[in-house]
Every structure is written in structure tokens, then in C-alpha cells.
PDB file of N, CA and C in Angstrom:
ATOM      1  N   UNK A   1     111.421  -3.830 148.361  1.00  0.00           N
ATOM      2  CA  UNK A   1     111.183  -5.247 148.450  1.00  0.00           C
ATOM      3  C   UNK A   1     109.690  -5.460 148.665  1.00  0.00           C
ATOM      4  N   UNK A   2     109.115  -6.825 147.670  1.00  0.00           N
ATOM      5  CA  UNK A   2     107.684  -6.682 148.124  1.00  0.00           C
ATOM      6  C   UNK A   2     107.465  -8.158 148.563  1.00  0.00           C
ATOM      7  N   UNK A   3     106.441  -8.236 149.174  1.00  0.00           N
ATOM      8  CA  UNK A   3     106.039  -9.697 149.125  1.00  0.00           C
ATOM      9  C   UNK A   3     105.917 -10.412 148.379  1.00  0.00           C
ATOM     10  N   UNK A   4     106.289 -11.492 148.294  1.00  0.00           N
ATOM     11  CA  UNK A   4     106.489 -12.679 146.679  1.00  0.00           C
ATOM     12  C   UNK A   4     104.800 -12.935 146.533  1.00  0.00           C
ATOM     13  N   UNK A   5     104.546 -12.866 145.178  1.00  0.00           N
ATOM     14  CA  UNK A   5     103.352 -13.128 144.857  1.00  0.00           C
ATOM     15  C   UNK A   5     102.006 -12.056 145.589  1.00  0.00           C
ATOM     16  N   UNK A   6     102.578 -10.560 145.481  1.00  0.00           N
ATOM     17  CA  UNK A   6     101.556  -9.937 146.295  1.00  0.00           C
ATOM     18  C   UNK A   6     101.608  -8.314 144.977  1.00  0.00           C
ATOM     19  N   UNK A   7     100.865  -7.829 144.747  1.00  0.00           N
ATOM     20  CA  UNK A   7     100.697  -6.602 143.809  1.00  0.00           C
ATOM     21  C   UNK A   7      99.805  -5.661 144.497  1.00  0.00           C
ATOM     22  N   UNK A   8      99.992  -4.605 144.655  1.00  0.00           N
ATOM     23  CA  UNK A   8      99.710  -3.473 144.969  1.00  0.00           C
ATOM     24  C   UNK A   8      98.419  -2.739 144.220  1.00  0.00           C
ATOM     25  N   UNK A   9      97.447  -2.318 145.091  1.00  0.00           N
ATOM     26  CA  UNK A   9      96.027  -2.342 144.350  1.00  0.00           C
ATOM     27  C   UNK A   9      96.072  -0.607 143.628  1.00  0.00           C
ATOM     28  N   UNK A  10      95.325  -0.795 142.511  1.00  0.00           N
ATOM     29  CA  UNK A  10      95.753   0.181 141.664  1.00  0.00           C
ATOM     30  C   UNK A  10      95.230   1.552 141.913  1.00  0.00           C
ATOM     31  N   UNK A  11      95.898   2.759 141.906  1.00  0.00           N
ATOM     32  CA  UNK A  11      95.317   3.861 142.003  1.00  0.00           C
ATOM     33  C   UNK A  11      93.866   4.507 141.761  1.00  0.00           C
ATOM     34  N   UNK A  12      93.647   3.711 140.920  1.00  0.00           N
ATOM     35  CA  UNK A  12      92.591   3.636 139.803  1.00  0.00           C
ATOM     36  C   UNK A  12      91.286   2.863 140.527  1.00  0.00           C
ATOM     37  N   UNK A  13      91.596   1.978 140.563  1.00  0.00           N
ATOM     38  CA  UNK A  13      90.650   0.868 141.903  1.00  0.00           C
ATOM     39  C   UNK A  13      90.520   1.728 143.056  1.00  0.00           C
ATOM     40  N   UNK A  14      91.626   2.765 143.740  1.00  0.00           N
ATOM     41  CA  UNK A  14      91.150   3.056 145.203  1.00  0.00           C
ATOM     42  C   UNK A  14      89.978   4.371 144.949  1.00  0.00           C
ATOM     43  N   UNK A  15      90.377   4.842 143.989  1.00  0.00           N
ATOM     44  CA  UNK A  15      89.436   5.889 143.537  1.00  0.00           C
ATOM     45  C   UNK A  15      88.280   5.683 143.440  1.00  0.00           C
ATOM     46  N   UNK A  16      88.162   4.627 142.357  1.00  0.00           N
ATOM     47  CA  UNK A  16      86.193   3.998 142.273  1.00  0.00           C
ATOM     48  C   UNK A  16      85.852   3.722 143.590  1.00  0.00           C
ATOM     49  N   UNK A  17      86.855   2.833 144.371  1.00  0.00           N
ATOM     50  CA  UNK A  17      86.339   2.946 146.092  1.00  0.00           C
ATOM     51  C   UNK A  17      85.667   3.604 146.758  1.00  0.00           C
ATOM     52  N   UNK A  18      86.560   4.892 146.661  1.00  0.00           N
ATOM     53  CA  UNK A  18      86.269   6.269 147.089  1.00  0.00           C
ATOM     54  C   UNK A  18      84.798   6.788 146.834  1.00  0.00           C
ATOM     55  N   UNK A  19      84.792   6.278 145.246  1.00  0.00           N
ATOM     56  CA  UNK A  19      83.149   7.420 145.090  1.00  0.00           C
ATOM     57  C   UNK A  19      82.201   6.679 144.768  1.00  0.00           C
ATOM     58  N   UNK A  20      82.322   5.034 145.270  1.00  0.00           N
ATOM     59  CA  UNK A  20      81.322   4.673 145.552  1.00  0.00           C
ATOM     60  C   UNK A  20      79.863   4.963 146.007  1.00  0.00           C
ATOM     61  N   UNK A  21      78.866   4.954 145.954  1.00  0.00           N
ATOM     62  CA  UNK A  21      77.899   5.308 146.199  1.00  0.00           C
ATOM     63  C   UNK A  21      76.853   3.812 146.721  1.00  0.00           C
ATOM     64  N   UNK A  22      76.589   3.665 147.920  1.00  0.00           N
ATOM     65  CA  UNK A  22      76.200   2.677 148.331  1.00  0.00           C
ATOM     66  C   UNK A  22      74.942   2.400 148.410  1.00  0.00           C
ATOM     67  N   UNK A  23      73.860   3.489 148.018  1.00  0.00           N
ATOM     68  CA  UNK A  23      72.400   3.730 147.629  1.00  0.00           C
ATOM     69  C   UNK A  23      72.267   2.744 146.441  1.00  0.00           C
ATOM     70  N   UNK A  24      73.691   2.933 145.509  1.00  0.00           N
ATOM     71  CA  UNK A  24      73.662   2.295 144.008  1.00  0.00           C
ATOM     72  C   UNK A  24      74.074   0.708 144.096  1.00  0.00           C
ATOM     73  N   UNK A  25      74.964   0.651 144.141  1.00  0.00           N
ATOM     74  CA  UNK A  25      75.774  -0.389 144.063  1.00  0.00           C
ATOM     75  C   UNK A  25      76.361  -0.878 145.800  1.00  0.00           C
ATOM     76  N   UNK A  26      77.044  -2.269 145.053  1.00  0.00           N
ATOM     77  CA  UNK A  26      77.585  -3.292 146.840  1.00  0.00           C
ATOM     78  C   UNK A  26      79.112  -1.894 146.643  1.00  0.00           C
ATOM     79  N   UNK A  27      79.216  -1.626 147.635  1.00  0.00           N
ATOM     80  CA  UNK A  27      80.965  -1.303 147.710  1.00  0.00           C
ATOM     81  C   UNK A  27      81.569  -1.750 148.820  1.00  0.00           C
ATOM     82  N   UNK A  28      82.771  -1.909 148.168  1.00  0.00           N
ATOM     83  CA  UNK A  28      83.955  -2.173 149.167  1.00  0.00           C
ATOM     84  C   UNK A  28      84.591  -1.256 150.172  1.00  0.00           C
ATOM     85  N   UNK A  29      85.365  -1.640 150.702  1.00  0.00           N
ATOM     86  CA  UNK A  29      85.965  -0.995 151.782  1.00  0.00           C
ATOM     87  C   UNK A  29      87.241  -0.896 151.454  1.00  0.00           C
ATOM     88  N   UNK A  30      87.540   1.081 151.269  1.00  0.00           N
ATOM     89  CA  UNK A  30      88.870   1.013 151.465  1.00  0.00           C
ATOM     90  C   UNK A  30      89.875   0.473 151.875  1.00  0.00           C
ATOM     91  N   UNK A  31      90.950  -0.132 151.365  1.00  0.00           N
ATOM     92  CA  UNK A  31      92.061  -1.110 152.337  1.00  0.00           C
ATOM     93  C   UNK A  31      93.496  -0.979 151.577  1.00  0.00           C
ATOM     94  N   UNK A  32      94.076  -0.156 153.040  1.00  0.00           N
ATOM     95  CA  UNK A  32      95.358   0.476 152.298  1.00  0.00           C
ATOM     96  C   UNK A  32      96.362  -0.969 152.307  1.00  0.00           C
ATOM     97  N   UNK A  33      97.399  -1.250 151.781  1.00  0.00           N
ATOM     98  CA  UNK A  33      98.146  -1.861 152.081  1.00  0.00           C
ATOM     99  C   UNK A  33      99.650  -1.729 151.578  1.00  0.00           C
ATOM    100  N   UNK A  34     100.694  -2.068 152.737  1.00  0.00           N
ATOM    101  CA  UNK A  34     102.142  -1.830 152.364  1.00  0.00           C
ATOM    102  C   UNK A  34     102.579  -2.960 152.865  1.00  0.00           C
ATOM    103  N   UNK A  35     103.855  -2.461 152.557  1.00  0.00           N
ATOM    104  CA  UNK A  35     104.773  -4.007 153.028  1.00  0.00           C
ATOM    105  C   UNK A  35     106.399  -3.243 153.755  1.00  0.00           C
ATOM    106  N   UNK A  36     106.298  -3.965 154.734  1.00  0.00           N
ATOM    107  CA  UNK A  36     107.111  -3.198 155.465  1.00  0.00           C
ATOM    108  C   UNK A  36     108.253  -4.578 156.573  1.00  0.00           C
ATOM    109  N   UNK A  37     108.982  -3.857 157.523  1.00  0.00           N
ATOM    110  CA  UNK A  37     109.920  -5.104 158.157  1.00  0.00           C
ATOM    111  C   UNK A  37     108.987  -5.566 159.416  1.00  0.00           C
ATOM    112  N   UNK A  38     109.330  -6.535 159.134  1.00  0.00           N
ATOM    113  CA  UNK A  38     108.477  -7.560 160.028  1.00  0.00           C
ATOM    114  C   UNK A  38     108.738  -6.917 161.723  1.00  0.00           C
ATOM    115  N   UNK A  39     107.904  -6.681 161.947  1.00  0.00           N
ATOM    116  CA  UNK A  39     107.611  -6.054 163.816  1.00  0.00           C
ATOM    117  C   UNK A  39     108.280  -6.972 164.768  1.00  0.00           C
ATOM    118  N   UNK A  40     108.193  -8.590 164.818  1.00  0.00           N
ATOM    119  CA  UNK A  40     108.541  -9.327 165.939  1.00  0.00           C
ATOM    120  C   UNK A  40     110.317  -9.577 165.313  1.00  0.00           C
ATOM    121  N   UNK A  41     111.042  -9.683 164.221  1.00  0.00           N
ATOM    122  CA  UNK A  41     111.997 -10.081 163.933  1.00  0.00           C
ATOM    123  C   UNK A  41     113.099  -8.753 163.124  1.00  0.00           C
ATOM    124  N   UNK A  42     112.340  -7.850 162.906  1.00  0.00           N
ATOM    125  CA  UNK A  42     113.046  -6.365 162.627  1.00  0.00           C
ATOM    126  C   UNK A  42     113.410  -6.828 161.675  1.00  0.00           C
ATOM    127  N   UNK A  43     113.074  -7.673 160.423  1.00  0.00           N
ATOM    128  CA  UNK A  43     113.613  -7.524 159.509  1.00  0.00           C
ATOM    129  C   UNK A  43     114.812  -8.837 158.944  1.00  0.00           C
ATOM    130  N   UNK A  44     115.211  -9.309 160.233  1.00  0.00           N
ATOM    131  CA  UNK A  44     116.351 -10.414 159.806  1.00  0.00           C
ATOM    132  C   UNK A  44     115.686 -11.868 159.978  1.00  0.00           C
ATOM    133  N   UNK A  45     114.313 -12.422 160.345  1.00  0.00           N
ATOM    134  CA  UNK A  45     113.620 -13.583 159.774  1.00  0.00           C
ATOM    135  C   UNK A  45     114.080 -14.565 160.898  1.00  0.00           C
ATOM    136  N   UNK A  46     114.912 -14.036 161.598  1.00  0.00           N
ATOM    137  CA  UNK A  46     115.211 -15.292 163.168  1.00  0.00           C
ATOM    138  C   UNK A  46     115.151 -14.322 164.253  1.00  0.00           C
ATOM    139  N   UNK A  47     114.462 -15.187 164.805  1.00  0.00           N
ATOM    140  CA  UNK A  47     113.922 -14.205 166.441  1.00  0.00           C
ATOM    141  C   UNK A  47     114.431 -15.289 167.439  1.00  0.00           C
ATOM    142  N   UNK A  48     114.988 -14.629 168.690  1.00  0.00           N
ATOM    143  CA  UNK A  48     115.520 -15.492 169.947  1.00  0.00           C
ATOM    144  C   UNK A  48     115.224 -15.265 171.229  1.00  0.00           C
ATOM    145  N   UNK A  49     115.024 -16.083 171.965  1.00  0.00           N
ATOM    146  CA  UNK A  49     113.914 -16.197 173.413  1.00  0.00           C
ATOM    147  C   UNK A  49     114.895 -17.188 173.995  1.00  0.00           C
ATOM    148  N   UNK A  50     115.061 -16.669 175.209  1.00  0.00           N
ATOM    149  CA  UNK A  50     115.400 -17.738 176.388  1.00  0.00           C
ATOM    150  C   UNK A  50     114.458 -19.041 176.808  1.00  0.00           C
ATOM    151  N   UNK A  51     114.895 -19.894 177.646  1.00  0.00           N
ATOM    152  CA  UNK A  51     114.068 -20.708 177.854  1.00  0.00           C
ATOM    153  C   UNK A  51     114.094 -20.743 179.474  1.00  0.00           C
ATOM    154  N   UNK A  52     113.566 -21.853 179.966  1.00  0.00           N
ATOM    155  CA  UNK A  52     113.719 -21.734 181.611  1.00  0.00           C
ATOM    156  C   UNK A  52     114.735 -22.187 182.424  1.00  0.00           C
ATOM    157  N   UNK A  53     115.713 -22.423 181.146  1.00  0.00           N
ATOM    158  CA  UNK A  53     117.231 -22.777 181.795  1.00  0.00           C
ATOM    159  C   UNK A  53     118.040 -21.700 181.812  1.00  0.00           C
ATOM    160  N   UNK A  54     117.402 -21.048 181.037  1.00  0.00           N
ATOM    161  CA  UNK A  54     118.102 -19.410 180.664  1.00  0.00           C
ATOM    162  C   UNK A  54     119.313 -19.826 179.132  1.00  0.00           C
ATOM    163  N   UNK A  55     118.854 -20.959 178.572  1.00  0.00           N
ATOM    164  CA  UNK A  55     119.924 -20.589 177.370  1.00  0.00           C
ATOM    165  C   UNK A  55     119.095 -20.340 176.265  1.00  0.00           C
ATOM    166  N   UNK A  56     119.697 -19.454 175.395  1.00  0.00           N
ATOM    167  CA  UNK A  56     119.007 -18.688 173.965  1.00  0.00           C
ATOM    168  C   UNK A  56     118.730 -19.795 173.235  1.00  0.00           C
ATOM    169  N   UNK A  57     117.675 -19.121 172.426  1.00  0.00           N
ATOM    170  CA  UNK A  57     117.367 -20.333 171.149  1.00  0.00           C
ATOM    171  C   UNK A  57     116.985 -19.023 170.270  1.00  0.00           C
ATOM    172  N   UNK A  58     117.465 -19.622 168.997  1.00  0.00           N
ATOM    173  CA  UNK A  58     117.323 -19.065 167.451  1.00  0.00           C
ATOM    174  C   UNK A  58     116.374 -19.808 166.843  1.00  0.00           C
ATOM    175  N   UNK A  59     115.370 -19.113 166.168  1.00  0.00           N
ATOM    176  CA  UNK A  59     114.385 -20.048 165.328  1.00  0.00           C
ATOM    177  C   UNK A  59     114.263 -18.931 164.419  1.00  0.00           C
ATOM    178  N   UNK A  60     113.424 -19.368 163.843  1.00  0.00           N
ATOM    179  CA  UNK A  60     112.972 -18.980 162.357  1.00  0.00           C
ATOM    180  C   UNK A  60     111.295 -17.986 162.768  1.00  0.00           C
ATOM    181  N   UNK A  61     111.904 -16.868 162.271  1.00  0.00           N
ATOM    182  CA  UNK A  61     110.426 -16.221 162.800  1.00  0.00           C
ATOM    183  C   UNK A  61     108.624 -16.934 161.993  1.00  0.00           C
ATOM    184  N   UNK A  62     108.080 -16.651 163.117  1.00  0.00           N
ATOM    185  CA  UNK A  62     107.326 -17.384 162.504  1.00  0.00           C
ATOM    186  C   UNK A  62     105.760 -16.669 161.593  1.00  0.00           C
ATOM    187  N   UNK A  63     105.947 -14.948 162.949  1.00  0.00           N
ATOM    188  CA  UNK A  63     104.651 -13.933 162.065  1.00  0.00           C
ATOM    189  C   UNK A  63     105.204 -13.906 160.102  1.00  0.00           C
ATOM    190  N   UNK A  64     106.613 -13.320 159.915  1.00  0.00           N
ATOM    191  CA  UNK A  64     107.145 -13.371 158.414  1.00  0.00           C
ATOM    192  C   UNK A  64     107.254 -15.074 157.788  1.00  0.00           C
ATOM    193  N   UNK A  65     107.626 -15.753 158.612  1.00  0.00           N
ATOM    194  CA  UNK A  65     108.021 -16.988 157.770  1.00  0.00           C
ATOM    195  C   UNK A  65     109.073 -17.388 157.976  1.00  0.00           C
ATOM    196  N   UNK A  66     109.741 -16.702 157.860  1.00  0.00           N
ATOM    197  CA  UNK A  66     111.384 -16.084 157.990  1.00  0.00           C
ATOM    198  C   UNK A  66     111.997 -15.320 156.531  1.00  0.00           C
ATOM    199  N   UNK A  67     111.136 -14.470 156.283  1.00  0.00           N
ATOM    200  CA  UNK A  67     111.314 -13.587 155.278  1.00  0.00           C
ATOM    201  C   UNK A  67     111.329 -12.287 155.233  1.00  0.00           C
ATOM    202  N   UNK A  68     111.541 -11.748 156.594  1.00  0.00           N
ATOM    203  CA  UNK A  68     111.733 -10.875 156.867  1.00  0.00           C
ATOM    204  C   UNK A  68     110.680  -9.445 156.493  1.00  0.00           C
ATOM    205  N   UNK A  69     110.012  -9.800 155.804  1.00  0.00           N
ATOM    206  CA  UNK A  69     108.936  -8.702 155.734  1.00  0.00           C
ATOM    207  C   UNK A  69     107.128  -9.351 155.782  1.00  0.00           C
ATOM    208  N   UNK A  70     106.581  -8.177 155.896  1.00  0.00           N
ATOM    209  CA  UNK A  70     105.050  -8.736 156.287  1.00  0.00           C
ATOM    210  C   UNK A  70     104.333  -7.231 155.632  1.00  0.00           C
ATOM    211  N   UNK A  71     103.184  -7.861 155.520  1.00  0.00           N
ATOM    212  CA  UNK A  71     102.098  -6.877 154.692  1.00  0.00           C
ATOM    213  C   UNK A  71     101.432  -6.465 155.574  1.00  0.00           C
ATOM    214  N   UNK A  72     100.876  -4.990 155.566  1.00  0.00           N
ATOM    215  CA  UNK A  72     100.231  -4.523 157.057  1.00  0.00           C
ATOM    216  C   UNK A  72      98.803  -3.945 155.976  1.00  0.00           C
ATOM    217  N   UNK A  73      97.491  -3.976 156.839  1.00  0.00           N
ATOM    218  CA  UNK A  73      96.281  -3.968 156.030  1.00  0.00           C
ATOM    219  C   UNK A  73      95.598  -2.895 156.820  1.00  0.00           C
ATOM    220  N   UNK A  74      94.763  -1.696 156.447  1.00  0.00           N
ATOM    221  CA  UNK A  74      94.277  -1.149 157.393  1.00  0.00           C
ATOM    222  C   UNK A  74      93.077  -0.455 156.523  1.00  0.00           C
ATOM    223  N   UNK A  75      91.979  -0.802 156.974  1.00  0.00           N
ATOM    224  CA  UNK A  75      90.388  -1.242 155.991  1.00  0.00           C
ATOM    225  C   UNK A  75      90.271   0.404 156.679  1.00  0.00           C
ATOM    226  N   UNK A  76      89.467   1.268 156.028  1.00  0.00           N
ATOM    227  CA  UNK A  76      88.943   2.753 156.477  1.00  0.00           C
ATOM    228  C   UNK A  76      87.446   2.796 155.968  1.00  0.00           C
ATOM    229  N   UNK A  77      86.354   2.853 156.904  1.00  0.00           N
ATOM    230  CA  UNK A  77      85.390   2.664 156.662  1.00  0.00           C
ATOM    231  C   UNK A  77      84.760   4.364 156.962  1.00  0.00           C
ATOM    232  N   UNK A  78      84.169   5.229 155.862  1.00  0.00           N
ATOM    233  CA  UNK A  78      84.023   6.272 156.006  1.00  0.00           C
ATOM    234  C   UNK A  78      82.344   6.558 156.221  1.00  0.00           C
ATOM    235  N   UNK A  79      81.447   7.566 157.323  1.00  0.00           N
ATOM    236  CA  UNK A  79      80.503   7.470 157.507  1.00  0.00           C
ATOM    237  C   UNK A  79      80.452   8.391 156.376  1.00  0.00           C
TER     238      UNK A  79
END
């Protein structure tokens, strides 16, 4: 399952990344990215919290949307 409207950067692109040479040219910064189940809602898009009366409430997660998955980004900046 991927994120609606999200594509996966090409093998090909992370490579030129890679052998960038920054003497030459602007380069970018490695940035891996996946898509995985949402951390605060595990995946099912409604998360539930007590209140100060102590009765549950169901809502709609709000880090996913309520879509149950989220894109995780992690930039690697190499000396």
C-alpha cells in the first residue's frame, strides 16, 4: 500500500545523489523514503483517549488523516 499521490524516487536518481560531487555542481541530499503504518494509530486510522470524566472517545487519527499509513523521511548527509 502506498500513499495516494506519492511515487517512490528512482534508483537511478539516488545514485547520481550518491556521486555527486559538490566542488562541481549544487547537490542534494540523500532522502530515503517509505511508507509504512501509521505510529500513533497502528494502522486502523481511529485513535482513542480518555477524557477527565474517564469516558473514551474515538476520533479520526489525525498524524495519517485517518488513512492509516504515513511516509517516514530520513535525509543522510555524508561528510
Amino acid at each position: 500500500m502506498t500513499y495516494p499521490g506519492s511515487s517512490p524516487v528512482s534508483p537511478q536518481e539516488i545514485d547520481r545523489r550518491l556521486q555527486c560531487d559538490p566542488s562541481i555542481e549544487d547537490c542534494k541530499a540523500v532522502v530515503y523514503e517509505w511508507t509504512g503504518k501509521c505510529r500513533s494509530c497502528h494502522g486502523t486510522g481511529l485513535v482513542s483517549y480518555y477524557n477527565q470524566r474517564g469516558r473514551e472517545t474515538i476520533c479520526k487519527c489525525v498524524p495519517c488523516l485517518g488513512i492509516g499509513v504515513g511516509n517516514t523521511r530520513l535525509a543522510c548527509l555524508f561528510d
